[in-house]
C-alpha atoms as a PDB file:
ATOM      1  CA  UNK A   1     -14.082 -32.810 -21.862  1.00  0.00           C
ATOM      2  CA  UNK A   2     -16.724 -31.185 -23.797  1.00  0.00           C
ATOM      3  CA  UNK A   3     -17.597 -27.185 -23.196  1.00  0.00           C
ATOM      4  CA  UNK A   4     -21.166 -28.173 -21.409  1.00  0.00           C
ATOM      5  CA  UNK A   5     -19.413 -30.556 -19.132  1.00  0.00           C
ATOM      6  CA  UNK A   6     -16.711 -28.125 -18.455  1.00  0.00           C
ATOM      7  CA  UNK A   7     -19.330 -25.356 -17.967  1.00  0.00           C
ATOM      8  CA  UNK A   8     -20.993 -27.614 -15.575  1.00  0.00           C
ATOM      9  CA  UNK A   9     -18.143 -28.596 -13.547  1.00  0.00           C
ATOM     10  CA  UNK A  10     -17.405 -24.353 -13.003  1.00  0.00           C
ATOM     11  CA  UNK A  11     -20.595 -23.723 -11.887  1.00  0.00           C
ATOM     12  CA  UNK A  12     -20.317 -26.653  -9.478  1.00  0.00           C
ATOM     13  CA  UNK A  13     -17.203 -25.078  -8.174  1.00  0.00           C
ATOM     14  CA  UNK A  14     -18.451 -21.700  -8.076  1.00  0.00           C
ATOM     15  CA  UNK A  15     -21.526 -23.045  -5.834  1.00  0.00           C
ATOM     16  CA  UNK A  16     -19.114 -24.842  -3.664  1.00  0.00           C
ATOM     17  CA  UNK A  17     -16.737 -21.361  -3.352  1.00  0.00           C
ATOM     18  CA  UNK A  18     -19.875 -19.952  -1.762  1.00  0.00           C
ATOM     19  CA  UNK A  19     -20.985 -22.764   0.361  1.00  0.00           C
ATOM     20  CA  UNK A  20     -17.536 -22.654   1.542  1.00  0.00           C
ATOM     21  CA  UNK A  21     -17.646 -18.831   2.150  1.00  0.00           C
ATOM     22  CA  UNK A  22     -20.759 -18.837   4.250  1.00  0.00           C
ATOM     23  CA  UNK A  23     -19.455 -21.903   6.064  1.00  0.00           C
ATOM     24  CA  UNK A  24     -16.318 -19.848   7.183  1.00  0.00           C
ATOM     25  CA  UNK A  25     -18.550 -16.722   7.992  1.00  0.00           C
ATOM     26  CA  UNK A  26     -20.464 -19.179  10.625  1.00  0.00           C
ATOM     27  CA  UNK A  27     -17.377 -20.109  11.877  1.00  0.00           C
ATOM     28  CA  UNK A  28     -15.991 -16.889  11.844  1.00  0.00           C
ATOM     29  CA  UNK A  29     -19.124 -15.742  14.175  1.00  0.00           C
ATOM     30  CA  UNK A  30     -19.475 -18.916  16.471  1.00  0.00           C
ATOM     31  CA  UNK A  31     -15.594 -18.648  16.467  1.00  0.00           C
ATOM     32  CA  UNK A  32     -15.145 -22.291  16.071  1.00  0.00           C
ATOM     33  CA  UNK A  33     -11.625 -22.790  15.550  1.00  0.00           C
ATOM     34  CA  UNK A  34     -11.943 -26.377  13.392  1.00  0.00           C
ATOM     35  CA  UNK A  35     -14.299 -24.993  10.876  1.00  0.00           C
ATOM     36  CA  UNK A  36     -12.007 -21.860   9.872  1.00  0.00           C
ATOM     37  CA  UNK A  37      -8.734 -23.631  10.039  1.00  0.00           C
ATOM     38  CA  UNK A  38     -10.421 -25.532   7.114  1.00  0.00           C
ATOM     39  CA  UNK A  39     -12.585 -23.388   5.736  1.00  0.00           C
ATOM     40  CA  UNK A  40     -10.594 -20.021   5.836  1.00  0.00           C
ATOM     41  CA  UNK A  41      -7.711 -21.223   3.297  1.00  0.00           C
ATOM     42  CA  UNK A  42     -10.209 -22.648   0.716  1.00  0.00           C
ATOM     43  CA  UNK A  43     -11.293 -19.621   0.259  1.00  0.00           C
ATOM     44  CA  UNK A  44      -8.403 -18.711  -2.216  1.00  0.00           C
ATOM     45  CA  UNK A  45      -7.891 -22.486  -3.095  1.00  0.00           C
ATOM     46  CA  UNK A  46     -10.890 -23.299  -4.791  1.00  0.00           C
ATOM     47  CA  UNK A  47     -10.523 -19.974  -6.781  1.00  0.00           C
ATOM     48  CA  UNK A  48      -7.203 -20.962  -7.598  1.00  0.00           C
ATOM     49  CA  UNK A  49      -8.369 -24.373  -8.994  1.00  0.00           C
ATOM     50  CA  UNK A  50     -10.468 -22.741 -10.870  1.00  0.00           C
ATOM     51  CA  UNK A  51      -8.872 -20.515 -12.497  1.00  0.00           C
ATOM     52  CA  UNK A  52      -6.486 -23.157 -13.894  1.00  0.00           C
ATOM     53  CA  UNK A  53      -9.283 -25.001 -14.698  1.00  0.00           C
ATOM     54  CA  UNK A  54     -10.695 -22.208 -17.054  1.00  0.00           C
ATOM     55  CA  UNK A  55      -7.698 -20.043 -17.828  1.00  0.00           C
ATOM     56  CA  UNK A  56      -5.333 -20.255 -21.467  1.00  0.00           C
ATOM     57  CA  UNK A  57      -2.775 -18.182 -20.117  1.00  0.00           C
ATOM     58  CA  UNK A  58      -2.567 -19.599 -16.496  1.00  0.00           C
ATOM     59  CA  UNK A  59      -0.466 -16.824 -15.137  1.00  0.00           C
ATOM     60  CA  UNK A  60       1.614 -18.526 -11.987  1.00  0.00           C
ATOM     61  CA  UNK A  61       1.660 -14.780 -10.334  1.00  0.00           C
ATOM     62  CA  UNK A  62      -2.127 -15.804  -9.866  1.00  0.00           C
ATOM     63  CA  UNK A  63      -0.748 -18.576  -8.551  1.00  0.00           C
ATOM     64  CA  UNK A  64       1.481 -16.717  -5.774  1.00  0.00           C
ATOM     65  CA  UNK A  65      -1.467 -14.626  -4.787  1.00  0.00           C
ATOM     66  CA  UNK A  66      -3.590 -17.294  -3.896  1.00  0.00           C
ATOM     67  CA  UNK A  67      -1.116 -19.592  -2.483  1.00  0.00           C
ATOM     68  CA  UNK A  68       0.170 -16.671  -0.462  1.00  0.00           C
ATOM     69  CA  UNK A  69      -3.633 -15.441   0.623  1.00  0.00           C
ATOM     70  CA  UNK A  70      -4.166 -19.273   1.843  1.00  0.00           C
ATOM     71  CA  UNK A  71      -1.022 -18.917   3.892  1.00  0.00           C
ATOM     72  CA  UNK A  72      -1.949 -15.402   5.485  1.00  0.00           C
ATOM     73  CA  UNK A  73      -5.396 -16.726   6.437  1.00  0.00           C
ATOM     74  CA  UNK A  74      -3.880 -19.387   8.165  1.00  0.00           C
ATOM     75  CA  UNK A  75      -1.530 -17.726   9.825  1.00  0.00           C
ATOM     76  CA  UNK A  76      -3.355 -15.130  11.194  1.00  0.00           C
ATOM     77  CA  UNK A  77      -6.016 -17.720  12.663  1.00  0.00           C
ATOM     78  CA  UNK A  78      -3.783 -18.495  16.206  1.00  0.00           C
ATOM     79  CA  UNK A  79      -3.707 -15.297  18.532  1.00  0.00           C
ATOM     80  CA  UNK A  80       0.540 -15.639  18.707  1.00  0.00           C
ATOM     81  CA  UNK A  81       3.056 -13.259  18.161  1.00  0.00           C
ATOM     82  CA  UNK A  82       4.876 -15.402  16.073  1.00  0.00           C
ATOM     83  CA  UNK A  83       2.118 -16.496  13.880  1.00  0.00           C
ATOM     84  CA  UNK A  84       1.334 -13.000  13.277  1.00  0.00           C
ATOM     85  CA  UNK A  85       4.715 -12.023  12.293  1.00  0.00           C
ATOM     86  CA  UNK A  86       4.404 -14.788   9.274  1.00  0.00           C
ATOM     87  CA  UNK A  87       1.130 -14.099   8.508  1.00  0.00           C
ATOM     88  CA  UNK A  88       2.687 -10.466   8.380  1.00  0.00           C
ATOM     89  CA  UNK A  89       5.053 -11.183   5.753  1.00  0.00           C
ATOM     90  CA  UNK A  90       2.861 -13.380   3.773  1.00  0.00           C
ATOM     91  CA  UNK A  91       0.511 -10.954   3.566  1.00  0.00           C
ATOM     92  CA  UNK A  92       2.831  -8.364   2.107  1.00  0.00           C
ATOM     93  CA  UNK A  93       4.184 -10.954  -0.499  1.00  0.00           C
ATOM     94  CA  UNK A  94       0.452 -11.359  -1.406  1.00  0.00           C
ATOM     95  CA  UNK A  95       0.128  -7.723  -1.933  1.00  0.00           C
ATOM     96  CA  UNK A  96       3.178  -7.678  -3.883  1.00  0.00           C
ATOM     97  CA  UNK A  97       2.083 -10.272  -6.454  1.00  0.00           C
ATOM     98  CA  UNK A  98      -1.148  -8.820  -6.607  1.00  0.00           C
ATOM     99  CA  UNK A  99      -0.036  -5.050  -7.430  1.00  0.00           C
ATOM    100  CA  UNK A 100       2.419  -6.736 -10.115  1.00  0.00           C
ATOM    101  CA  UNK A 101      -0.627  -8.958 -11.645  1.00  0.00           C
ATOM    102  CA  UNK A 102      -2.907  -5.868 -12.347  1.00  0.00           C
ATOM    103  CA  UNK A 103       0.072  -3.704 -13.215  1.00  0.00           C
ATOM    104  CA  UNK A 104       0.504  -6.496 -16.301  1.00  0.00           C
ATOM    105  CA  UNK A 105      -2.206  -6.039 -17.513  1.00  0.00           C
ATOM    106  CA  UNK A 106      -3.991  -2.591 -16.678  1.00  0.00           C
ATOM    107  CA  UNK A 107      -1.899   0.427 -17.425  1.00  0.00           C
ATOM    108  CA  UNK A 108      -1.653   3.385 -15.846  1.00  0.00           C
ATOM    109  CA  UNK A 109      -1.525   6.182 -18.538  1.00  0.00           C
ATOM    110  CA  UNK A 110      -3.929   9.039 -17.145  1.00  0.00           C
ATOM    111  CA  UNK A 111      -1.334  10.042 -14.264  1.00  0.00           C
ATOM    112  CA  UNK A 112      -3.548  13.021 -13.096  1.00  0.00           C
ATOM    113  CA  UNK A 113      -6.397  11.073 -13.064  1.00  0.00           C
ATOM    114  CA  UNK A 114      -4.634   8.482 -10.947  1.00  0.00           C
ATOM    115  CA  UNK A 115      -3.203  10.754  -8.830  1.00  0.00           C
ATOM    116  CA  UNK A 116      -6.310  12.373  -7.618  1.00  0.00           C
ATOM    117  CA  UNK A 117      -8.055   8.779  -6.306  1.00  0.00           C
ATOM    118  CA  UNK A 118      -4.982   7.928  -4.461  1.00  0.00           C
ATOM    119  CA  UNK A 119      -4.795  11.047  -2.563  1.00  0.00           C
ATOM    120  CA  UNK A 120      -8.158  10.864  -0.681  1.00  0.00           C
ATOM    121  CA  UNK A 121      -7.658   6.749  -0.278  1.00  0.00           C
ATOM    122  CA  UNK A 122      -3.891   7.556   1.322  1.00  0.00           C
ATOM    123  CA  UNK A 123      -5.696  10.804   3.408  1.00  0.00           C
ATOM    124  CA  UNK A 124      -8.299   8.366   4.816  1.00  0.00           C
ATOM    125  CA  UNK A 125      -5.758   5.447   5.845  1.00  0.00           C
ATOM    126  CA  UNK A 126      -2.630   7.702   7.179  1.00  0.00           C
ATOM    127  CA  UNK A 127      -5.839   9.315   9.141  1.00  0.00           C
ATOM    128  CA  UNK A 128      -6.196   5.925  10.970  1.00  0.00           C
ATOM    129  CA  UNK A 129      -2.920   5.372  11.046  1.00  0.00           C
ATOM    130  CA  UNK A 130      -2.162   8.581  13.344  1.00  0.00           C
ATOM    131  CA  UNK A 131      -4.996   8.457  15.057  1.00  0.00           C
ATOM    132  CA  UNK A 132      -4.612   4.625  16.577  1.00  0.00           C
ATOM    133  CA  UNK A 133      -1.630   2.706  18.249  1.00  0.00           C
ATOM    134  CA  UNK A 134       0.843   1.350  16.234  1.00  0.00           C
ATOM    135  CA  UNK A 135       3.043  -0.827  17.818  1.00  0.00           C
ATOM    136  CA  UNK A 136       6.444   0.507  17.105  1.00  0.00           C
ATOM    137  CA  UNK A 137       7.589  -2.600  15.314  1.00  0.00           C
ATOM    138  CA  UNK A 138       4.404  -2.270  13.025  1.00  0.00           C
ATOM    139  CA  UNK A 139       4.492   1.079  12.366  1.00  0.00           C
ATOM    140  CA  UNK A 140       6.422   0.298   9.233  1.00  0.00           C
ATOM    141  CA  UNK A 141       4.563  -2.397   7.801  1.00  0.00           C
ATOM    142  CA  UNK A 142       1.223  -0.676   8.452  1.00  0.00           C
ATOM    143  CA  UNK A 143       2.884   2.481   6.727  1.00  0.00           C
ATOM    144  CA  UNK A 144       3.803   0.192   3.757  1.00  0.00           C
ATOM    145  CA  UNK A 145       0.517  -1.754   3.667  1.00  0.00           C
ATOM    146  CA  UNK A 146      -1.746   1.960   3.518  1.00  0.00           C
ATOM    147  CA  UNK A 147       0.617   3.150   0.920  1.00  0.00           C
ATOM    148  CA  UNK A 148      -0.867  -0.053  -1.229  1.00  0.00           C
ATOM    149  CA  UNK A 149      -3.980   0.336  -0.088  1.00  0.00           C
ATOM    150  CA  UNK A 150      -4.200   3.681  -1.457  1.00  0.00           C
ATOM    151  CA  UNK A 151      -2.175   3.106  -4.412  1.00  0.00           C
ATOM    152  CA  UNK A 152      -4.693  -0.186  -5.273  1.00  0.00           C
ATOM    153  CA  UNK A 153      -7.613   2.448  -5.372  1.00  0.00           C
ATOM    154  CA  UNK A 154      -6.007   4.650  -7.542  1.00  0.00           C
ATOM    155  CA  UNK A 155      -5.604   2.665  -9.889  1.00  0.00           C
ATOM    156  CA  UNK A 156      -8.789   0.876 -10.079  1.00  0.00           C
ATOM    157  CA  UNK A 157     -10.945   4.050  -9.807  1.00  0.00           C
ATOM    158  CA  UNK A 158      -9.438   5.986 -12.473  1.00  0.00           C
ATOM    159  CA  UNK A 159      -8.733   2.897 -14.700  1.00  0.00           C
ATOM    160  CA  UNK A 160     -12.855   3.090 -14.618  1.00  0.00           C
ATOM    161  CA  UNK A 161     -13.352   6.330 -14.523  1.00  0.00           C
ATOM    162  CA  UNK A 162     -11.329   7.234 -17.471  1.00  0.00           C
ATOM    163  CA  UNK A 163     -12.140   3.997 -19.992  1.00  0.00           C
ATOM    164  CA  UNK A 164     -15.277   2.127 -18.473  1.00  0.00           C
ATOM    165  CA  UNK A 165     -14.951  -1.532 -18.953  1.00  0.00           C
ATOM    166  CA  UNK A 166     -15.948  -5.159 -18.132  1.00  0.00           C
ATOM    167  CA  UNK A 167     -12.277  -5.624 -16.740  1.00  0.00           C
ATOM    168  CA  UNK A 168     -12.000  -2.034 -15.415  1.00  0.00           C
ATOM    169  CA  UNK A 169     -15.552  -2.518 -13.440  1.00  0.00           C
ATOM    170  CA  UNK A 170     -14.557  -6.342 -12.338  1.00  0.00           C
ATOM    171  CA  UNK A 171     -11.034  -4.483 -11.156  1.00  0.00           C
ATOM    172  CA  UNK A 172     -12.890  -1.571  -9.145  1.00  0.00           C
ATOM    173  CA  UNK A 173     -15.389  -3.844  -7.434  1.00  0.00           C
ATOM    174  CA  UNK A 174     -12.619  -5.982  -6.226  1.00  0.00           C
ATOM    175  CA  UNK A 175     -10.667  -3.556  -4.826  1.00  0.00           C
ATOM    176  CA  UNK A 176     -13.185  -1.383  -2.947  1.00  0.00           C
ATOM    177  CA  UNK A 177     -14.276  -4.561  -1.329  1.00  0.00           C
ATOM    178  CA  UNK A 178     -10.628  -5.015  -0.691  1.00  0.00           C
ATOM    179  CA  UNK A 179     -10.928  -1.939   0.653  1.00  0.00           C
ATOM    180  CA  UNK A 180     -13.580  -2.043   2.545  1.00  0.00           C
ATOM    181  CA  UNK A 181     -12.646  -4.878   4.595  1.00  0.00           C
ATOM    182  CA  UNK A 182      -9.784  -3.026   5.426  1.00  0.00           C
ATOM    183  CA  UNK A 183     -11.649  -0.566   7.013  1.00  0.00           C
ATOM    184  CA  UNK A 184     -13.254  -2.857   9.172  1.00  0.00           C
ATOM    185  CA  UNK A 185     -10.211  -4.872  10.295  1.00  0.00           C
ATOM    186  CA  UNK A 186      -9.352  -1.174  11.298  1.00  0.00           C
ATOM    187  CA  UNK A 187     -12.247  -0.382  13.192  1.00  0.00           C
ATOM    188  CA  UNK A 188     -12.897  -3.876  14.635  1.00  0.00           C
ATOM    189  CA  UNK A 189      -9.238  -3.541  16.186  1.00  0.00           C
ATOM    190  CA  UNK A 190      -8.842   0.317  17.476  1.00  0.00           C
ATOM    191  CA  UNK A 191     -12.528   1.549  17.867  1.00  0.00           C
ATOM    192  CA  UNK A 192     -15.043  -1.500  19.156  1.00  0.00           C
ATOM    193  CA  UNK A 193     -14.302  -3.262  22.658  1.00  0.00           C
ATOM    194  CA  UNK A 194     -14.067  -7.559  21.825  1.00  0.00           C
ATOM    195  CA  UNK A 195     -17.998  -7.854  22.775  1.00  0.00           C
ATOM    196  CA  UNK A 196     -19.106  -5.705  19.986  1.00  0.00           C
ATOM    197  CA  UNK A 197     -16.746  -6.559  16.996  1.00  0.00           C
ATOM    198  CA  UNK A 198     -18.009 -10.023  17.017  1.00  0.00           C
ATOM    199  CA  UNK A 199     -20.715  -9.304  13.720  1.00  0.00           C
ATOM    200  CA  UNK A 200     -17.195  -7.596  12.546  1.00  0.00           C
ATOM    201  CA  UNK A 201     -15.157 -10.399  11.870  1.00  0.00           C
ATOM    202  CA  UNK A 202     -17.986 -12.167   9.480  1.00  0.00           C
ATOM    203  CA  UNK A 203     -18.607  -8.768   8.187  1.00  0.00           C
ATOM    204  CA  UNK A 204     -14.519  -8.534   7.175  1.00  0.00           C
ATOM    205  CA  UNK A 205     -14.510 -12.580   5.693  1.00  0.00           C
ATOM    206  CA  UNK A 206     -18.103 -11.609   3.631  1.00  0.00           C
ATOM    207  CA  UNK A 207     -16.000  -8.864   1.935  1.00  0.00           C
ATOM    208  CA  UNK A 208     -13.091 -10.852   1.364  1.00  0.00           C
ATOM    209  CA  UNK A 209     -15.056 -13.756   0.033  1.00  0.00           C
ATOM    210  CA  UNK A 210     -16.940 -11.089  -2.569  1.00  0.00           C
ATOM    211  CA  UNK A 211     -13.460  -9.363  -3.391  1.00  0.00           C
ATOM    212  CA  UNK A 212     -11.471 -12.886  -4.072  1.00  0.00           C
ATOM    213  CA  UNK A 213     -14.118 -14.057  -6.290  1.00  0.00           C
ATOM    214  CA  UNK A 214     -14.168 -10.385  -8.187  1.00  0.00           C
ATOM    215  CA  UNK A 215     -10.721 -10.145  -8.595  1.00  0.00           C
ATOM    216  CA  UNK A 216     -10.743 -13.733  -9.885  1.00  0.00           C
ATOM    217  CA  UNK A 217     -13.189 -12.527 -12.454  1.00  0.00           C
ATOM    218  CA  UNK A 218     -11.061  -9.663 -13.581  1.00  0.00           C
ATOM    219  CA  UNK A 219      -8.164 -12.311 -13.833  1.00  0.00           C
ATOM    220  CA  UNK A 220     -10.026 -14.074 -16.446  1.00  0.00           C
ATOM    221  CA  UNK A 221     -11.683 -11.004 -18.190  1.00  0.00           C
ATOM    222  CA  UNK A 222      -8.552  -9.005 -18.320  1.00  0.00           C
ATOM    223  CA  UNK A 223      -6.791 -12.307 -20.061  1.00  0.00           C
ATOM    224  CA  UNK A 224      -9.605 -12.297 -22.354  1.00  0.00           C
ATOM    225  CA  UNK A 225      -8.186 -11.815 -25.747  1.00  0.00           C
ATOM    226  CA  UNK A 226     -11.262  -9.597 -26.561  1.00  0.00           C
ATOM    227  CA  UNK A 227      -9.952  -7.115 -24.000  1.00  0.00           C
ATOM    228  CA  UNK A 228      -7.371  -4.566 -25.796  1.00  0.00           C
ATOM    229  CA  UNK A 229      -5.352  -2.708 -22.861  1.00  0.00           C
ATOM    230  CA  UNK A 230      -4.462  -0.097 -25.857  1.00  0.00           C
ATOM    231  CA  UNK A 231      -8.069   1.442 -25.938  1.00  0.00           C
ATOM    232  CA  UNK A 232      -6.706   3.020 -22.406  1.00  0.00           C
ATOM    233  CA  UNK A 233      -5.051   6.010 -23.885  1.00  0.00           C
ATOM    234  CA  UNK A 234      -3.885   9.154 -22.452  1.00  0.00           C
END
């Protein structure tokens, strides 16, 4: 298949990505259950057929953090214990694959510098943590998941901070919208009664769909063979 053709066929899928996405935000608002259950795991889908599509290197940890991000969103669509507890687990392999992915290919060599933007991030989530009610079977997971949280903006803001990039900008806007929508899944839950956090939950899927499609961006760029991690030196 020629380049144009190929070109075309991305941009059709890119469109479609962000159909999709503000199809699931409707849903996500209206709460209607049939629309999200389909529209909720494309989300990752479509960015994972994409990336195939495009990608030389066609990394299968990409792989595992989009097949694991569709599984998550599934599983945290039913309101049951048990789903939860999967959708739990899922979500931590996601996270797992994900740190590993950027650790391959952005290195952290300015330790200081990395150490001072995880500090405030880890401040501001064990803040939330102490303040709200954990479940004591959470408390754990929750601990684990701020830890990444914090670590994930470390990372990205001093990886920009210290060697401004295409990658290192694509990496940073991904993960403060990551960020970001964990701060409303945190304020939606402990701080606004059900009437109120309904413009929440569209709020949380508008960052996620913005943050997939960034990170999926920095996927490509940082496989780019233009982009030399080496320049990042301490």
């Amino acid at each position: 298949m020629n380049s144009k053709r190929s070109h075309q066929l991305v941009t059709g899928f890119t469109v479609l990505y962000f159909i999709n996405g503000g199809v699931e935000l409707v849903g996500e608002y209206f709460r209607i259950l049939p629309v999200i259950y389909v529209s909720k795991p494309l989300i990752p889908l479509i960015l994972l057929g994409m990336y195939f599509w495009i990608s030389k290197q066609k990394s299968f940890v990409f792989l595992g953090i989009m097949v694991f991000s569709a599984l998550t969103n599934l599983l945290f669509i039913p309101n049951t214990v048990e789903s939860l507890f999967y959708g739990i687990i899922c979500f931590t392999i996601h996270r797992l694959f994900l740190l590993y992915f950027i650790l391959n290919h952005v290195k952290i060599k300015y330790w200081l510098a990395f150490m001072l933007a995880t500090l405030p991030l880890a401040f501001i989530f064990f803040y939330l943590f102490a303040a709200n009610d954990v479940p004591d079977n959470a408390v754990a997971m929750v601990f684990f998941h701020n830890i990444i949280a914090a670590v994930f903006g470390g990372i990205a803001i001093s990886v920009y901070v210290m060697d401004d990039n295409q990658v290192h900008s694509l990496l940073l806007i991904s993960i403060l919208l990551f960020l970001g929508l964990q701060l409303v899944i945190y304020i939606e839950k402990y701080y606004l009664a059900e009437v109120h956090s309904q413009i929440m939950r569209p709020l949380a899927m508008l960052l996620n769909v913005l943050g997939f499609y960034a990170f999926y961006r920095f996927a490509l760029a940082a496989e780019s063979p233009n982009f030399n991690r080496s320049t990042f030196r301490s």
